[in-house]
C-alpha atoms as a PDB file:
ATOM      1  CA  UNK A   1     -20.192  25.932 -30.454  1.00  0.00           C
ATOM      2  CA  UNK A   2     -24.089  26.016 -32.594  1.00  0.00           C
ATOM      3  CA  UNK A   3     -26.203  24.397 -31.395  1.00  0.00           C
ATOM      4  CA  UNK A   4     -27.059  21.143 -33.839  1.00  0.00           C
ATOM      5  CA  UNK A   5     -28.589  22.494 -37.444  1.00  0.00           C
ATOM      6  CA  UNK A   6     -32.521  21.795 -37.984  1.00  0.00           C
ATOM      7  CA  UNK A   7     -33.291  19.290 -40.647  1.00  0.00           C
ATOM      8  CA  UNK A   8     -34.440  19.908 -44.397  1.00  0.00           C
ATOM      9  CA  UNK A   9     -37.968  20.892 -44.360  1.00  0.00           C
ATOM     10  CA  UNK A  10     -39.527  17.808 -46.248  1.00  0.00           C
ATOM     11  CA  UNK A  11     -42.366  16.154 -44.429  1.00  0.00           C
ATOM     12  CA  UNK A  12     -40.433  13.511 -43.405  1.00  0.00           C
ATOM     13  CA  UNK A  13     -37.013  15.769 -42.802  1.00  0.00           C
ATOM     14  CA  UNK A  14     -35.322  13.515 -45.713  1.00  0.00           C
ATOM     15  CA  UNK A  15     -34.194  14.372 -49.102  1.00  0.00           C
ATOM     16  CA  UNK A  16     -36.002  12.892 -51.816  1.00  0.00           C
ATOM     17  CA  UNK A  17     -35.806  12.718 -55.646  1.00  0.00           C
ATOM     18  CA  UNK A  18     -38.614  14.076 -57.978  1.00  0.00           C
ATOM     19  CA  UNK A  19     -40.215  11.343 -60.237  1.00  0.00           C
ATOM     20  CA  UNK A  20     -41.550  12.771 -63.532  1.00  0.00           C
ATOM     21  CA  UNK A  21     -43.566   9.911 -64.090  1.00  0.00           C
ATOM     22  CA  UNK A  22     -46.088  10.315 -61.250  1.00  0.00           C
ATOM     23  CA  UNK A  23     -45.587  13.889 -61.221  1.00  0.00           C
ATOM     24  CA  UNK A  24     -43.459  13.901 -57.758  1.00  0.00           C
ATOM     25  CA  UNK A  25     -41.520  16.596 -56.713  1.00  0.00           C
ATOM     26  CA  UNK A  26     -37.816  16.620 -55.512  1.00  0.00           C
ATOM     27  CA  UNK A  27     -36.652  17.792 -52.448  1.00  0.00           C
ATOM     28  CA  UNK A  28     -36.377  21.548 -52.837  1.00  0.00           C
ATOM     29  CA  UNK A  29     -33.166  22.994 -51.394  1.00  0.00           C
ATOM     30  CA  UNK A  30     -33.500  26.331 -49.603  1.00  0.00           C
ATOM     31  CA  UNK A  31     -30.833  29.124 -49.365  1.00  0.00           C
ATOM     32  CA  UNK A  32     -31.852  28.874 -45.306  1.00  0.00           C
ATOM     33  CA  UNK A  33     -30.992  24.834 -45.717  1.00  0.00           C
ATOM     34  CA  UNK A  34     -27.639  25.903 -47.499  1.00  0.00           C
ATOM     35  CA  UNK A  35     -26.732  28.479 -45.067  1.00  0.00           C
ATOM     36  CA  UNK A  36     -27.079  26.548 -42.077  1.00  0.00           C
ATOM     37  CA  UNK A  37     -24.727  23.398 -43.392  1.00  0.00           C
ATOM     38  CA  UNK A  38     -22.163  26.781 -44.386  1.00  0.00           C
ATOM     39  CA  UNK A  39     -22.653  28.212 -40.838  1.00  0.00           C
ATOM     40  CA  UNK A  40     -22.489  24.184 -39.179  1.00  0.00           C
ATOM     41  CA  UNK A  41     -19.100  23.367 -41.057  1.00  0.00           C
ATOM     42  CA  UNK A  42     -17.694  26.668 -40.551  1.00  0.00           C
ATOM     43  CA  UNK A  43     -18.206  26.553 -36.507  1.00  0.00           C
ATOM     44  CA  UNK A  44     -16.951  23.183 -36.088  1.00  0.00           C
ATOM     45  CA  UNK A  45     -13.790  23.923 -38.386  1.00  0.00           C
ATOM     46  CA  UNK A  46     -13.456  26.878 -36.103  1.00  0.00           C
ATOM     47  CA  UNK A  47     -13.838  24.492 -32.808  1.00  0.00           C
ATOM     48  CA  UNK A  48     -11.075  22.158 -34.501  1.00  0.00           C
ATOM     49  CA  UNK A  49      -8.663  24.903 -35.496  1.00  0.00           C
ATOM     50  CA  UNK A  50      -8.830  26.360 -31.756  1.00  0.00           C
ATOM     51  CA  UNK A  51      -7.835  22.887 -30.132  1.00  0.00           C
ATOM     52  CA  UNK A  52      -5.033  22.711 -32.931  1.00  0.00           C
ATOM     53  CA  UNK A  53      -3.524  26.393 -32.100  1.00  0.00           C
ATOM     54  CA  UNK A  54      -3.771  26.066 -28.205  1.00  0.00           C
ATOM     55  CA  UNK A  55      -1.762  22.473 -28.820  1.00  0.00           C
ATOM     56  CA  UNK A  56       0.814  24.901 -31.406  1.00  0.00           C
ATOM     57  CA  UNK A  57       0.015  22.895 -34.657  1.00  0.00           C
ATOM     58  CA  UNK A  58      -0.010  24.328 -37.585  1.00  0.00           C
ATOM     59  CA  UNK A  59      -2.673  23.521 -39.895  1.00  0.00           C
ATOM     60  CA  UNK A  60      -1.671  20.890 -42.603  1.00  0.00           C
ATOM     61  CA  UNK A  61      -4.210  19.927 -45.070  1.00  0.00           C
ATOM     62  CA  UNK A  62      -2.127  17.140 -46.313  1.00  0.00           C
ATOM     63  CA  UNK A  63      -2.415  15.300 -42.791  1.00  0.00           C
ATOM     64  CA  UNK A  64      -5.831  13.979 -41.275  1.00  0.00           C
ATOM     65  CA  UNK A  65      -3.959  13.202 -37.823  1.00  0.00           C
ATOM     66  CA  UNK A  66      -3.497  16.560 -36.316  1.00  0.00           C
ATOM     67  CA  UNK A  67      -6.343  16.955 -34.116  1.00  0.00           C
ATOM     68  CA  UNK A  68      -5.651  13.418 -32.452  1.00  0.00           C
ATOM     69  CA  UNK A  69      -1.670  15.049 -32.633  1.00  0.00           C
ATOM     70  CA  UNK A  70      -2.653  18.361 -30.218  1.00  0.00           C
ATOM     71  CA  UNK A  71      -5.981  15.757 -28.522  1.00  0.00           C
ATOM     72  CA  UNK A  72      -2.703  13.616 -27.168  1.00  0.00           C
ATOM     73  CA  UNK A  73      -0.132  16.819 -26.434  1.00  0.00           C
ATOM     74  CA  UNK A  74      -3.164  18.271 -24.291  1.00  0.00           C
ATOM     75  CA  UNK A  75      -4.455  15.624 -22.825  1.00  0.00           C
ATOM     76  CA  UNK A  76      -2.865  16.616 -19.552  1.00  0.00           C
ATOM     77  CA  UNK A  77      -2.900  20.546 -18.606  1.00  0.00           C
ATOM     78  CA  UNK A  78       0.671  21.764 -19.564  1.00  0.00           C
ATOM     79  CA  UNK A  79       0.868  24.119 -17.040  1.00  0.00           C
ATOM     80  CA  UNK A  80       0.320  21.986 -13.825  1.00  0.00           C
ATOM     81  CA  UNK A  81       3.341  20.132 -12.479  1.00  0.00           C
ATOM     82  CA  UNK A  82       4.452  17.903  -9.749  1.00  0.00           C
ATOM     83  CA  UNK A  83       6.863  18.183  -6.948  1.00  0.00           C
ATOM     84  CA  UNK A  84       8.161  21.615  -9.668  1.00  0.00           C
ATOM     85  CA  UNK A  85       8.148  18.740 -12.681  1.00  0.00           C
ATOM     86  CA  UNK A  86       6.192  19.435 -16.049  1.00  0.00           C
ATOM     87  CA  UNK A  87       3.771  17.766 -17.469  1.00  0.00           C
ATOM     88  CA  UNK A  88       5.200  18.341 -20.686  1.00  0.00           C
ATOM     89  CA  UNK A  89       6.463  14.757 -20.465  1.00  0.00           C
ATOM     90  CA  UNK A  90       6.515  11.359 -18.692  1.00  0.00           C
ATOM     91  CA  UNK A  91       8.217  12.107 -14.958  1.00  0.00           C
ATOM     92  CA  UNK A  92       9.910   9.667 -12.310  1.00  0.00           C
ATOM     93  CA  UNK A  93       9.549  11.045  -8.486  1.00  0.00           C
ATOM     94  CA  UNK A  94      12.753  10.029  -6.912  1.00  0.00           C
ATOM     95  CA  UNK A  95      12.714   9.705  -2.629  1.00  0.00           C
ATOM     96  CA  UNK A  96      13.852  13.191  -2.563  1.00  0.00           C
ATOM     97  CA  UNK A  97      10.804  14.327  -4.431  1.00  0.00           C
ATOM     98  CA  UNK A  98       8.607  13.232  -1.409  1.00  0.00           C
ATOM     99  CA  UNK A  99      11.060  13.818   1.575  1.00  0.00           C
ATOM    100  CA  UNK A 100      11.831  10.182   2.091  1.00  0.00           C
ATOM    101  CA  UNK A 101      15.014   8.333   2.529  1.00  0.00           C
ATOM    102  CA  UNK A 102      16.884   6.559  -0.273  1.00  0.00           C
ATOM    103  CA  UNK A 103      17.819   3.290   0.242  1.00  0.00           C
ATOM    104  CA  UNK A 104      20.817   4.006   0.979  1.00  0.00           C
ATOM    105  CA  UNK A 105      20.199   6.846   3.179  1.00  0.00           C
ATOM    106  CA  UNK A 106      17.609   4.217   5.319  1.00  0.00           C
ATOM    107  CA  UNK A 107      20.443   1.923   5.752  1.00  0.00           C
ATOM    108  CA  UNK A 108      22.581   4.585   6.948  1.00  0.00           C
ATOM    109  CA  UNK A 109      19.959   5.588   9.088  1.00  0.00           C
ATOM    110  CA  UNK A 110      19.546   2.480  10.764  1.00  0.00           C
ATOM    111  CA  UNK A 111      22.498   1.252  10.760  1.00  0.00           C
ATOM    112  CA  UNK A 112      23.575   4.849  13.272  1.00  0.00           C
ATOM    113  CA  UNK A 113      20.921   4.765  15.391  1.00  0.00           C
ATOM    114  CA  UNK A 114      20.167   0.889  16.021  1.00  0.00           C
ATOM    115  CA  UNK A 115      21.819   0.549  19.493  1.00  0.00           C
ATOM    116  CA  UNK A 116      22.922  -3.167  19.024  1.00  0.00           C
ATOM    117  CA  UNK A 117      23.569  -3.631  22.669  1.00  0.00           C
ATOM    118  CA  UNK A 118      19.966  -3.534  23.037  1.00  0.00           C
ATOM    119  CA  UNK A 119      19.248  -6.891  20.926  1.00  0.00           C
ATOM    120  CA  UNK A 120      19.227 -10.314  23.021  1.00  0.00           C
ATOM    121  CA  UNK A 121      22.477 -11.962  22.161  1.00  0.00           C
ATOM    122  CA  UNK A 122      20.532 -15.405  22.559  1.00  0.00           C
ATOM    123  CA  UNK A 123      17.178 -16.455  23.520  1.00  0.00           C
ATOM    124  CA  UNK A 124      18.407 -16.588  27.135  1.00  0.00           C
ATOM    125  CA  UNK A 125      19.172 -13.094  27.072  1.00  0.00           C
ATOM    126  CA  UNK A 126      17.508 -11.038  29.387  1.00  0.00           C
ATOM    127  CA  UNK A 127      18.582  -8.200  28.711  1.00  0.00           C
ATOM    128  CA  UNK A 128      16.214  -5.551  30.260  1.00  0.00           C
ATOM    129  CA  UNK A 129      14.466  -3.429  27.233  1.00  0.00           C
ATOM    130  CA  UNK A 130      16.105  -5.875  24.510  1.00  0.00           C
ATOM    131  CA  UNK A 131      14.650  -6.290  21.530  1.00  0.00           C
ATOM    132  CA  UNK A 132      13.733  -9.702  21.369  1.00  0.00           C
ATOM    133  CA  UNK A 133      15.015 -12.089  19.009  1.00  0.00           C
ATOM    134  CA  UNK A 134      13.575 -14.958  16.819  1.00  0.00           C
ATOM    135  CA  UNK A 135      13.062 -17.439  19.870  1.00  0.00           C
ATOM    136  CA  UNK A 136      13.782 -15.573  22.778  1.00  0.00           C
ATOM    137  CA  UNK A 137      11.964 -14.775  26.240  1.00  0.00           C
ATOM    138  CA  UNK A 138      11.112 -11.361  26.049  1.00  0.00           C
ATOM    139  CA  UNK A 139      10.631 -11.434  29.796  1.00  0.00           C
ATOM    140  CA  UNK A 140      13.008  -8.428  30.695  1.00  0.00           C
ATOM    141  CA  UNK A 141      15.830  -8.451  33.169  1.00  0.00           C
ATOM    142  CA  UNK A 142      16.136 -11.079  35.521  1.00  0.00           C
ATOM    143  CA  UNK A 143      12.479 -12.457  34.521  1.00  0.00           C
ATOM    144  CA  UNK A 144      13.280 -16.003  33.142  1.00  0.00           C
ATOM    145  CA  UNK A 145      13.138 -19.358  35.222  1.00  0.00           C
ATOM    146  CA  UNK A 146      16.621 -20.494  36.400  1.00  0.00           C
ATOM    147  CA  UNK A 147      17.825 -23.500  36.753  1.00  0.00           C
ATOM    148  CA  UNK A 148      18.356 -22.946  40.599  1.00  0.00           C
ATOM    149  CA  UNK A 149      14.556 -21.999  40.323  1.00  0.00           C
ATOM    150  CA  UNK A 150      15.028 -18.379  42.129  1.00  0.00           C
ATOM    151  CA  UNK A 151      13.107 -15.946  39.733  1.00  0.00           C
ATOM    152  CA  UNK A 152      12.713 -12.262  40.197  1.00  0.00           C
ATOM    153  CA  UNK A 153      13.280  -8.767  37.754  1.00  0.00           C
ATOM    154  CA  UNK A 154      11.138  -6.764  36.088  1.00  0.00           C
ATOM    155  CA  UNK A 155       7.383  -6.620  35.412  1.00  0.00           C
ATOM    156  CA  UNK A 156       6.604  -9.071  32.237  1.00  0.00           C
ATOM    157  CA  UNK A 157       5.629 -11.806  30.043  1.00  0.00           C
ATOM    158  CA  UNK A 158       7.199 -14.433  27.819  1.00  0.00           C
ATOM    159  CA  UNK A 159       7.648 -18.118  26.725  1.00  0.00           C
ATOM    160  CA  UNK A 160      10.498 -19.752  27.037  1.00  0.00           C
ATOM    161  CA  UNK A 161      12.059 -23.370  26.802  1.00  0.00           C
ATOM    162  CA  UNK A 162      13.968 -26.434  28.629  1.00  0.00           C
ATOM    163  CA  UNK A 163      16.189 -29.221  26.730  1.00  0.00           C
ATOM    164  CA  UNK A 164      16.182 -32.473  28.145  1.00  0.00           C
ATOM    165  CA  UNK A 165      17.766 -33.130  31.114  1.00  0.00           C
ATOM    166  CA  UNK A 166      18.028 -29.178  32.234  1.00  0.00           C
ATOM    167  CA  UNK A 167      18.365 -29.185  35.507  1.00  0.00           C
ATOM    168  CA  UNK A 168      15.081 -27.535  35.991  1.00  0.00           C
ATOM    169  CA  UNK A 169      12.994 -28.948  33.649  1.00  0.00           C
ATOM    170  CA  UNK A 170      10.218 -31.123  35.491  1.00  0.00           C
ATOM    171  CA  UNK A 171       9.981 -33.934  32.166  1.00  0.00           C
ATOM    172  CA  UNK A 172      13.859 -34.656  32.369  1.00  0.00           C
ATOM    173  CA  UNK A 173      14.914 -36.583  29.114  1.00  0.00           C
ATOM    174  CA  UNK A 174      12.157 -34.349  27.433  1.00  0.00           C
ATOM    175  CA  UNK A 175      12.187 -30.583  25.902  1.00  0.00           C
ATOM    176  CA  UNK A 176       9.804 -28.369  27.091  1.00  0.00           C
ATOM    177  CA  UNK A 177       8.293 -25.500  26.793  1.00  0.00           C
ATOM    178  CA  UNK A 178       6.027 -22.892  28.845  1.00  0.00           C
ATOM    179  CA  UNK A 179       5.186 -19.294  29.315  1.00  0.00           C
ATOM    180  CA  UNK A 180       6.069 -17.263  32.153  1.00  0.00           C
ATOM    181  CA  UNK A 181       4.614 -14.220  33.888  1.00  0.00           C
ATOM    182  CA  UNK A 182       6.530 -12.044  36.340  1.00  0.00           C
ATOM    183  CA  UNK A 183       4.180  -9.424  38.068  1.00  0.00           C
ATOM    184  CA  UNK A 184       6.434  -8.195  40.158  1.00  0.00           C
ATOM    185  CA  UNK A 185       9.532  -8.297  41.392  1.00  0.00           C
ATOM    186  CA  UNK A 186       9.362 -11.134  43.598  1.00  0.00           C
ATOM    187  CA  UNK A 187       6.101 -12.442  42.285  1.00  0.00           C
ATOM    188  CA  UNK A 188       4.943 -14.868  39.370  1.00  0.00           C
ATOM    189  CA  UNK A 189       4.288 -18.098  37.850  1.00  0.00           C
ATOM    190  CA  UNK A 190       5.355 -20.634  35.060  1.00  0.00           C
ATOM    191  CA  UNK A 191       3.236 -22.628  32.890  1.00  0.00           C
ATOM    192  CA  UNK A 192       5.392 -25.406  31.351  1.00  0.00           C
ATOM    193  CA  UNK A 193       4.234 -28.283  29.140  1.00  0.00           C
ATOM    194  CA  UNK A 194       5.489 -31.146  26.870  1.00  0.00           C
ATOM    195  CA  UNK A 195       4.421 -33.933  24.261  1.00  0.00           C
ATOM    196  CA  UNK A 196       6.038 -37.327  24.956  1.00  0.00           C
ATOM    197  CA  UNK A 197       4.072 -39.851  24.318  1.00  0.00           C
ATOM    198  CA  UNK A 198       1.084 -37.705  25.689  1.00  0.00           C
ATOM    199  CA  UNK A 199       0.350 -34.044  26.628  1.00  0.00           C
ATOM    200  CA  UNK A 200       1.384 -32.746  30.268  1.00  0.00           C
ATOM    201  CA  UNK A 201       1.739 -29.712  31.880  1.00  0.00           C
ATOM    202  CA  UNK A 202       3.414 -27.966  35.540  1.00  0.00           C
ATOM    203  CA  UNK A 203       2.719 -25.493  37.046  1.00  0.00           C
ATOM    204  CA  UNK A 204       4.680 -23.726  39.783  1.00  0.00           C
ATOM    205  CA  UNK A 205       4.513 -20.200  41.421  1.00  0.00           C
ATOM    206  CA  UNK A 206       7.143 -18.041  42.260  1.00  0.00           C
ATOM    207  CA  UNK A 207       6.675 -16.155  46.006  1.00  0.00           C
ATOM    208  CA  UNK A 208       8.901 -13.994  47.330  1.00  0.00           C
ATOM    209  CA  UNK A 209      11.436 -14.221  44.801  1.00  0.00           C
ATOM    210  CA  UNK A 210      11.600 -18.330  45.602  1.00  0.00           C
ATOM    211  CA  UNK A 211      10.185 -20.975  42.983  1.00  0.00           C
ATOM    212  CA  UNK A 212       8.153 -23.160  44.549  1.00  0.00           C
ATOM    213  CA  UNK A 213       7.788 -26.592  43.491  1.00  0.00           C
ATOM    214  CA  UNK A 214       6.228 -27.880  40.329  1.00  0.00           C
ATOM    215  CA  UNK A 215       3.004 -29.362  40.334  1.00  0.00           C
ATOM    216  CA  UNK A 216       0.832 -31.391  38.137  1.00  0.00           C
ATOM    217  CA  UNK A 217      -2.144 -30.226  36.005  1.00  0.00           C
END
């Protein structure tokens, strides 16, 4: 593209008119001054014309839209494409597109390879390697006080919780709850606590696979 055209040569680059009664002269108009606005239009027709035949519209000189027309077709490079689409148009990517799963493939998925033997059946479950339900111990095999107070199992941590009047809940006629930690097989501890008419907690260790008994904070 030219660069941008020099001005008229008037001393202050304007045009003016000539005034006959002061004896003024008009704004001569040079063949150079001509020749450049000839040479300015041309190039920028040509510039136009080039974005209009690398869009494929044909020149119309009954429209004034057609360089916004091939502005909007090549707006994004024709050639590139995604996941094999053109850009020729609006696309949709679809899971396959990307390599992922449908939603009906995921639930297929799941539904095959979720070993449901593996899920605590109740929050008493102690299942070891369960996943652990909404409420449950998560303490492993064997790793959750009993109610003849022998604990033992696996390696863990949980919380879990007494009704009233279980027969190894410290508060009797009140629920509880607590958190229990098994370190090894044969050794751990319980934290229990309750609110009934005022917070308490008990505290007991567990030795040699034996629940000793609860004591007082």
């Amino acid at each position: 593209m030219q660069n941008q055209m020099p001005p008229i040569q008037s001393p202050d680059n304007t045009f003016h008119d000539g005034n006959p009664l002061t004896g003024e002269l008009g704004t001569i108009v040079t063949a150079l001054f001509m020749n450049n606005v000839q040479s300015a239009i041309r190039n920028a027709q040509a510039e136009i014309l080039a974005v209009l035949a690398d869009a494929g519209v044909s020149v119309d000189p009954a429209k004034s839209d057609q360089l916004l027309t091939a502005l909007k077709k090549n707006y994004v490079l024709q050639t590139r494409k995604v996941n094999n689409k053109a850009l020729s148009a609006d696309i949709t990517l679809g899971a396959g597109d990307v390599g992922a799963y449908t939603k009906d493939e995921t639930n297929t998925a799941l539904g095959t390879k979720l070993d449901t033997s593996k899920v605590q059946k109740s929050p008493d479950d102690t299942t070891a390697s369960a996943l652990v339900i909404n409420g449950g111990h998560g303490l492993g095999a064997n790793a959750c006080p009993r109610a003849a107070g022998a604990t033992g199992g696996v390696a863990g941590c949980g919380f879990f919780s007494y009704t009233a009047n279980h027969a190894d809940n410290p508060f009797g006629g009140t629920g509880a709850s607590g958190l229990h930690v098994q370190e090894s097989a044969t050794y751990g501890w319980d934290l229990l606590g309750h609110n009934g008419g005022g917070v308490d907690f008990r505290l007991r260790q567990i030795s040699n696979g034996v629940a000793i008994e609860w004591s007082t904070l």
